[in-house]
N, C-alpha and C. Protein backbone atom coordinates (compact mmCIF):
# COMPACT_ATOMS: atom_id res chain seq x y z
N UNK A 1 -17.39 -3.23 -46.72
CA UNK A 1 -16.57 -3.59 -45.58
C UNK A 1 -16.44 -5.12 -45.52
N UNK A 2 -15.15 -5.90 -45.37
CA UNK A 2 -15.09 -7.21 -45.18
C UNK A 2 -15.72 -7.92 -43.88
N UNK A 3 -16.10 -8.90 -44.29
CA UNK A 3 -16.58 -9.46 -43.21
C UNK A 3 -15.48 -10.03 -42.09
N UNK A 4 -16.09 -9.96 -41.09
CA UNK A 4 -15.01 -10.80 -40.22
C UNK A 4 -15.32 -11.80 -38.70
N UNK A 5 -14.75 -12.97 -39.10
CA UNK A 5 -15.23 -13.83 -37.90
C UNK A 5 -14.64 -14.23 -36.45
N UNK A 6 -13.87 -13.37 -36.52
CA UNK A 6 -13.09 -13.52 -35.00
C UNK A 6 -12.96 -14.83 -34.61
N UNK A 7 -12.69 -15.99 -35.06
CA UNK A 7 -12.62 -17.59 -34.77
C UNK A 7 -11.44 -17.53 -33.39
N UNK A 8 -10.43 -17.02 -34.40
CA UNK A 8 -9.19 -17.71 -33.09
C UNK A 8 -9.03 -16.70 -31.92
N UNK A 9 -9.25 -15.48 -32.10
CA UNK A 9 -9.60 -14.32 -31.37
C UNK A 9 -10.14 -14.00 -30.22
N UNK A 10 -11.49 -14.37 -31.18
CA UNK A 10 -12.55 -14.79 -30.03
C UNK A 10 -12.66 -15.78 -28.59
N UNK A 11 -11.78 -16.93 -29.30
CA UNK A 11 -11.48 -18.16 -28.27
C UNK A 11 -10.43 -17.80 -27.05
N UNK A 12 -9.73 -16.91 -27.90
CA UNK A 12 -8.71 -16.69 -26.88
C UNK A 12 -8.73 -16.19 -26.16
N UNK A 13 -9.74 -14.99 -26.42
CA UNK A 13 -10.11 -13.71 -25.20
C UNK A 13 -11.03 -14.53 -24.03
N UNK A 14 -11.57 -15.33 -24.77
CA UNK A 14 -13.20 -16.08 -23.59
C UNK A 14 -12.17 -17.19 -22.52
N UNK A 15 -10.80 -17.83 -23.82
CA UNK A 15 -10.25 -18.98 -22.35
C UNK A 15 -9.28 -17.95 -21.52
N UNK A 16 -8.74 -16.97 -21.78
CA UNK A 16 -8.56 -16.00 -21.22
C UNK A 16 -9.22 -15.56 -19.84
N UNK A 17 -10.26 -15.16 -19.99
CA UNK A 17 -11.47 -14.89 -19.04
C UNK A 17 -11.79 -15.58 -17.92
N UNK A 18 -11.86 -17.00 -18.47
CA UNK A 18 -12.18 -18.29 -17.89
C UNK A 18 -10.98 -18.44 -17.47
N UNK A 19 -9.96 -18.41 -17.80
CA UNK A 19 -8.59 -18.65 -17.01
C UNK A 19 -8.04 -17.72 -15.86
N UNK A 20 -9.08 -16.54 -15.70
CA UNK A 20 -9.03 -15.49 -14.98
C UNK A 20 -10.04 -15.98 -13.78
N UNK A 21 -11.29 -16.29 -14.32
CA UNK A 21 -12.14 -17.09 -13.70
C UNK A 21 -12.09 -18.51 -12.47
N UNK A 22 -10.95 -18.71 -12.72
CA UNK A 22 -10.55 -20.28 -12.28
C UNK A 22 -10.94 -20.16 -10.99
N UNK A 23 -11.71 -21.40 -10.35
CA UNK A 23 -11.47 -21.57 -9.11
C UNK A 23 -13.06 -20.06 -8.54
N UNK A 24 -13.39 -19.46 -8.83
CA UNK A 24 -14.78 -18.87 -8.97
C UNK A 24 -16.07 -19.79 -8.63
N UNK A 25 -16.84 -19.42 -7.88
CA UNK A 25 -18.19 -20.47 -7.55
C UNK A 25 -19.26 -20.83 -8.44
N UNK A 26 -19.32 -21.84 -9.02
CA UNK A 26 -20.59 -22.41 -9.87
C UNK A 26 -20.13 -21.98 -10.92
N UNK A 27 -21.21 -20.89 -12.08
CA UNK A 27 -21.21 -20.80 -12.96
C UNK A 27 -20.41 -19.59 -13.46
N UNK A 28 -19.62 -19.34 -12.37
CA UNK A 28 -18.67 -17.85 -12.75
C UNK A 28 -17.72 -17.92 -13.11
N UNK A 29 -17.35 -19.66 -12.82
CA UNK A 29 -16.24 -20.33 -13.55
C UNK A 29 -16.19 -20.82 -14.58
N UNK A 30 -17.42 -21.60 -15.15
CA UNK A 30 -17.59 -21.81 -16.56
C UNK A 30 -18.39 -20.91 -17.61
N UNK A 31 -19.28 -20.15 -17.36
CA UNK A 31 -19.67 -19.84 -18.33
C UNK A 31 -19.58 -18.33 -18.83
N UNK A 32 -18.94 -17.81 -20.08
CA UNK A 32 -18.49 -17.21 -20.22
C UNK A 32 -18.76 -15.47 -19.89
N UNK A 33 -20.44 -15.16 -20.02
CA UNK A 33 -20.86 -14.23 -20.17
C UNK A 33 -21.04 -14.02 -17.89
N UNK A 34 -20.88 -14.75 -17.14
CA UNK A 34 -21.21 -15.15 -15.96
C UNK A 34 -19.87 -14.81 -15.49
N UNK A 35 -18.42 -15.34 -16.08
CA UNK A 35 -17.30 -15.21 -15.74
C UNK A 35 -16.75 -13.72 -15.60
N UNK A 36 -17.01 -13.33 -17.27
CA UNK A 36 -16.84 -11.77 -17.56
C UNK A 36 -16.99 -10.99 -16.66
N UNK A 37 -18.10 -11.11 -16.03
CA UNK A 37 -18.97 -10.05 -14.84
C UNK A 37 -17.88 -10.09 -13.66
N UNK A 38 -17.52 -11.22 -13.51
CA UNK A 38 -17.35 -11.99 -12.10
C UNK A 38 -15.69 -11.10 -12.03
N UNK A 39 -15.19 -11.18 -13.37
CA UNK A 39 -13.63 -10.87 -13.23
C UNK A 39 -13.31 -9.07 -13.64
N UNK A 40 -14.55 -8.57 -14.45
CA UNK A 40 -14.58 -7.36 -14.19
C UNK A 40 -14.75 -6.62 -12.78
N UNK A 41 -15.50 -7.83 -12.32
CA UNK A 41 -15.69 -6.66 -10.84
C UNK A 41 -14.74 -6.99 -9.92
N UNK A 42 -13.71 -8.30 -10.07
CA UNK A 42 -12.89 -8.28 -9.39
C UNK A 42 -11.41 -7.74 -9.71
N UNK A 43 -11.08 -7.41 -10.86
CA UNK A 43 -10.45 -6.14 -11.28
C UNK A 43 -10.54 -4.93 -10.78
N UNK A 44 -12.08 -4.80 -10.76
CA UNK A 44 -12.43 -3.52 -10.12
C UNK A 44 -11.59 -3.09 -8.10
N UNK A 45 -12.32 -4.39 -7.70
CA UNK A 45 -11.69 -4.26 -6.52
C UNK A 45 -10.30 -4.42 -6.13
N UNK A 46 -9.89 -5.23 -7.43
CA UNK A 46 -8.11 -5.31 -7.36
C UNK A 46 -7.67 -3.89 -7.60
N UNK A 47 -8.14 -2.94 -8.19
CA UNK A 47 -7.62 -1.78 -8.64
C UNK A 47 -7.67 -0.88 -7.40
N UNK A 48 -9.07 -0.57 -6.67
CA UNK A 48 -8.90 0.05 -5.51
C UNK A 48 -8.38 -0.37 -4.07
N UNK A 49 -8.25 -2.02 -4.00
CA UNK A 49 -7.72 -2.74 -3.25
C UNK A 49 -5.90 -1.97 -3.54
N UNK A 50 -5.34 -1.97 -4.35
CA UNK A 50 -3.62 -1.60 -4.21
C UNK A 50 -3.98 -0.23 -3.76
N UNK A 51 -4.68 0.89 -3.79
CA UNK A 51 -4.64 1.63 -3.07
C UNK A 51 -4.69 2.03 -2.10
N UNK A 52 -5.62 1.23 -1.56
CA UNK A 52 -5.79 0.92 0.15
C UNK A 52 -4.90 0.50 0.70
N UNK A 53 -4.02 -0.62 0.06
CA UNK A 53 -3.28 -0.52 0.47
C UNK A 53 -1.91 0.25 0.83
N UNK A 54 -1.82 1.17 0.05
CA UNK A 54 -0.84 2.00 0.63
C UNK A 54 -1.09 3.25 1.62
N UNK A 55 -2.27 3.61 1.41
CA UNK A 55 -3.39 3.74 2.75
C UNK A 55 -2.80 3.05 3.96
N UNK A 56 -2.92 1.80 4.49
CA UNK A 56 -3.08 1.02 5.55
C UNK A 56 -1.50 1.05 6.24
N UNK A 57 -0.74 0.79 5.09
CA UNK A 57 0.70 0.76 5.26
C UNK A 57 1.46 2.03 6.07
N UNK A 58 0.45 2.89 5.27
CA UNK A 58 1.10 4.54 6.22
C UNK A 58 0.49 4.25 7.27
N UNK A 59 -0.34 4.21 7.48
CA UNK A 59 -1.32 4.33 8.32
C UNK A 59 -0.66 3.63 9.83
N UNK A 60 0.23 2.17 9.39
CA UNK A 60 0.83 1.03 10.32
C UNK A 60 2.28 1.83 10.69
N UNK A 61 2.91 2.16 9.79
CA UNK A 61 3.96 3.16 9.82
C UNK A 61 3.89 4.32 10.82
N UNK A 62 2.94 5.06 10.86
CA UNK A 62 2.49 6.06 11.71
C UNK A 62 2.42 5.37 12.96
N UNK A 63 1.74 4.95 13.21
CA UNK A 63 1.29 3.59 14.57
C UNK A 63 2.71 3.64 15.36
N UNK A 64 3.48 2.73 14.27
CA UNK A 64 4.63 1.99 14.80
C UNK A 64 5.95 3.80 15.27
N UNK A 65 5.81 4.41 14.56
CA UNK A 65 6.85 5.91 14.32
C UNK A 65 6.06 6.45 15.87
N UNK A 66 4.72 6.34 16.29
CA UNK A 66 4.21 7.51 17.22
C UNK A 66 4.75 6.33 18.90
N UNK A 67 4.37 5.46 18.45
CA UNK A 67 5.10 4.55 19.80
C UNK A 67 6.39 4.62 20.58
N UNK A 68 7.47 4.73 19.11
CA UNK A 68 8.56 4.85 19.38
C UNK A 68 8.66 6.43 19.69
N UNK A 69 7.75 7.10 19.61
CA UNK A 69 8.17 8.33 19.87
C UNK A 69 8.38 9.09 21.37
N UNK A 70 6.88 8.23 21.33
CA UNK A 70 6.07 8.28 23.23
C UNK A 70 7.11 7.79 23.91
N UNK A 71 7.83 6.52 23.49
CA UNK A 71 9.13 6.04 24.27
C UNK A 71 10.24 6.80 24.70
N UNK A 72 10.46 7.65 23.09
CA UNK A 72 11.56 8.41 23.80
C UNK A 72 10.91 9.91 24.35
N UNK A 73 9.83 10.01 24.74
CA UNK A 73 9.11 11.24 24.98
C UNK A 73 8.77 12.68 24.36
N UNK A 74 8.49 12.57 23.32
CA UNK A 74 8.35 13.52 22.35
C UNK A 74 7.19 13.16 21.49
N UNK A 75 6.23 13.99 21.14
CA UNK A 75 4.80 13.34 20.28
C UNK A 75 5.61 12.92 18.98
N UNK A 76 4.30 12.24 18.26
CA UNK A 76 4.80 12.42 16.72
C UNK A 76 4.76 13.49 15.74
N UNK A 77 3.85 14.52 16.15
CA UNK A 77 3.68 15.45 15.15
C UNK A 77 4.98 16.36 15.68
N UNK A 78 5.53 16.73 17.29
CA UNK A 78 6.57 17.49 17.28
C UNK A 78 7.83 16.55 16.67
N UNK A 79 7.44 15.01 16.59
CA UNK A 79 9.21 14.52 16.43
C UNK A 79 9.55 14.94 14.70
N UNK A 80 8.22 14.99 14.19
CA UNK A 80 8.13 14.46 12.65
C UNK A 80 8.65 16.28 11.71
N UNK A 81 7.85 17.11 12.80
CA UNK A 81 8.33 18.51 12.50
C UNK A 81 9.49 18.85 13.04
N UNK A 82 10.21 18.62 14.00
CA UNK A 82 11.51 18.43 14.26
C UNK A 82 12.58 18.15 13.36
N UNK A 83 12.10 16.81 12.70
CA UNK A 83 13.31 15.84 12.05
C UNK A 83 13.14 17.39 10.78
N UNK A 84 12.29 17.80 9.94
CA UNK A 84 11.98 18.69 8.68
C UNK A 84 12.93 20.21 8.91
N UNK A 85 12.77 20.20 10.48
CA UNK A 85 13.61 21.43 10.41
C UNK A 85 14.83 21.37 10.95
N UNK A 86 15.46 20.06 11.57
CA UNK A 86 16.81 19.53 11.31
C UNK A 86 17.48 19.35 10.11
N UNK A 87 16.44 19.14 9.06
CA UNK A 87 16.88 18.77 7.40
C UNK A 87 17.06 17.43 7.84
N UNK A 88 16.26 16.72 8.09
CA UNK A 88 16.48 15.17 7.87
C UNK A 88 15.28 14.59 6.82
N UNK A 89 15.45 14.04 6.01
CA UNK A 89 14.53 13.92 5.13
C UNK A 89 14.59 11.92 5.06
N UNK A 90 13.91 11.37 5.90
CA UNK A 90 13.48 10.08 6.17
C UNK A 90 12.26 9.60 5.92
N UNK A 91 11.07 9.34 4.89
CA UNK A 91 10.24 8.79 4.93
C UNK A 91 10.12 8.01 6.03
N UNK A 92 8.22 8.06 6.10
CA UNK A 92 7.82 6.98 7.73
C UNK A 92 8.05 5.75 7.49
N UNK A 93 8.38 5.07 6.08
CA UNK A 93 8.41 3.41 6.02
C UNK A 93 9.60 3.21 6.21
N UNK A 94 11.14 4.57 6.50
CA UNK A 94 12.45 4.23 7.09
C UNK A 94 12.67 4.49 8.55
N UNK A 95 11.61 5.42 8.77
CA UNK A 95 11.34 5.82 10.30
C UNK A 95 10.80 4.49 11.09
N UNK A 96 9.86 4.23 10.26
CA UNK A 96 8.95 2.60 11.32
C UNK A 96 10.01 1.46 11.31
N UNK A 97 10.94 1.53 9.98
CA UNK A 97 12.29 0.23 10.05
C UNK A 97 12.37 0.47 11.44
N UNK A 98 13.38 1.75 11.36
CA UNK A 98 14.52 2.06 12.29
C UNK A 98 13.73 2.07 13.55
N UNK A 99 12.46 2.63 14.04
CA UNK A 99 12.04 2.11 15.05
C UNK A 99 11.73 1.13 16.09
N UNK A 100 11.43 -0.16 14.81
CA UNK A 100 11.08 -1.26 15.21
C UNK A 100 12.41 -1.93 15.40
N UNK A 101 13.69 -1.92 14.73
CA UNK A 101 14.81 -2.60 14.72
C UNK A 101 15.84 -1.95 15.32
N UNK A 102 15.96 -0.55 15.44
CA UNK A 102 17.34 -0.08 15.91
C UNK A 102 16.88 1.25 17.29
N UNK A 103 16.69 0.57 18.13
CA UNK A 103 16.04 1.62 19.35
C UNK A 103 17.07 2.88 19.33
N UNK A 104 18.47 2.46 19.41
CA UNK A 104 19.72 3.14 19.83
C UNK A 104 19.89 4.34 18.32
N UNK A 105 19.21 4.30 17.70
CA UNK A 105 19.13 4.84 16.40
C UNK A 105 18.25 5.81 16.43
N UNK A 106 16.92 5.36 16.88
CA UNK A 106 16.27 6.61 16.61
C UNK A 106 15.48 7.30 17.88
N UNK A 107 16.63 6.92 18.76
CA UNK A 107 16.56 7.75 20.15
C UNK A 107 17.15 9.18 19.35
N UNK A 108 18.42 8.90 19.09
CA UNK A 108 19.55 9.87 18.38
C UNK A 108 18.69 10.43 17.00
N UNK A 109 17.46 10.00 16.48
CA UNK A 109 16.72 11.00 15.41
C UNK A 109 16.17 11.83 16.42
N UNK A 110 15.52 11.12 17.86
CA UNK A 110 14.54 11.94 18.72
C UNK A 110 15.06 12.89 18.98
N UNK A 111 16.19 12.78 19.62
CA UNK A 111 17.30 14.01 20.37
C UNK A 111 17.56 14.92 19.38
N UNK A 112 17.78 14.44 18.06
CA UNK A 112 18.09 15.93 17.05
C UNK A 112 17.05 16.62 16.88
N UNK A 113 16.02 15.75 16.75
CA UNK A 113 14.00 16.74 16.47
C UNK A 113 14.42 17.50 17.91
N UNK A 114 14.23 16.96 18.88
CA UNK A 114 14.23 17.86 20.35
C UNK A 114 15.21 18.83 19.99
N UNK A 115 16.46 18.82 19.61
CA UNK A 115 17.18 19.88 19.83
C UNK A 115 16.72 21.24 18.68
N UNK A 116 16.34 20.23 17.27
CA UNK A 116 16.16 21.30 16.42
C UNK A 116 14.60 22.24 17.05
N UNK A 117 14.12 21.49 17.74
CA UNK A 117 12.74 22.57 17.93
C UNK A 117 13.33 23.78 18.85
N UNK A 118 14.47 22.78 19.64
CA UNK A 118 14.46 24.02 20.56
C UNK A 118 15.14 25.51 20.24
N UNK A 119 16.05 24.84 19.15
CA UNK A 119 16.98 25.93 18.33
C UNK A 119 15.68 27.15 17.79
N UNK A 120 15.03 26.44 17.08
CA UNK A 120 13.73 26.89 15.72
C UNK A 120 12.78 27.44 16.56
């Protein structure tokens, strides 16, 4: 088997690392085997961090959709089963828009959920 020395390879992956590293406290910024650790585990939390976040986002969405709901007097779980058996098919991140920006808008989603329950 040939030998092999990883020269330029090697360098690149470690300023790599360290360039990932930047700005890290003390020695997590310079030294290489210290850095590694430092940016694996913050990968780590970058990875479950974007999930949470879309977690949090529904989560604000819901918030903002059940407010506007209470306003126009109807819960969220009857407005949200309402709109499904009207056939309105609106995700909550177009529901929380239209809530927060167009009152006169989704009074008129409320009134169709109200009417479709009452039909259904």
């Amino acid at each position: 088997m040939p030998r092999v020395k990883r020269g330029t390879k090697r360098r690149a992956s470690r300023h790599k690392t360290l360039e990932r590293a930047s700005g890290y406290f003390l020695t997590k910024s310079k030294l290489h085997r210290a850095a590694q650790e430092a940016v694996e585990r913050a990968l780590k939390f970058a990875y479950v961090g974007r999930r949470n976040k879309k977690r949090d986002f529904r989560a604000l969405w819901i918030v903002r959709i059940n407010a506007a709901c209470r306003a126009a007097g109807i819960s969220y779980s009857k407005f949200m089963h309402g709109l499904k058996v009207a056939g309105i098919d609106l995700d909550r991140k177009v529901l929380a828009e239209i809530a927060a920006n167009d009152t006169a808008a989704f009074l008129s989603l409320a009134e169709k959920a109200k009417s479709a329950l009452a039909q259904g």
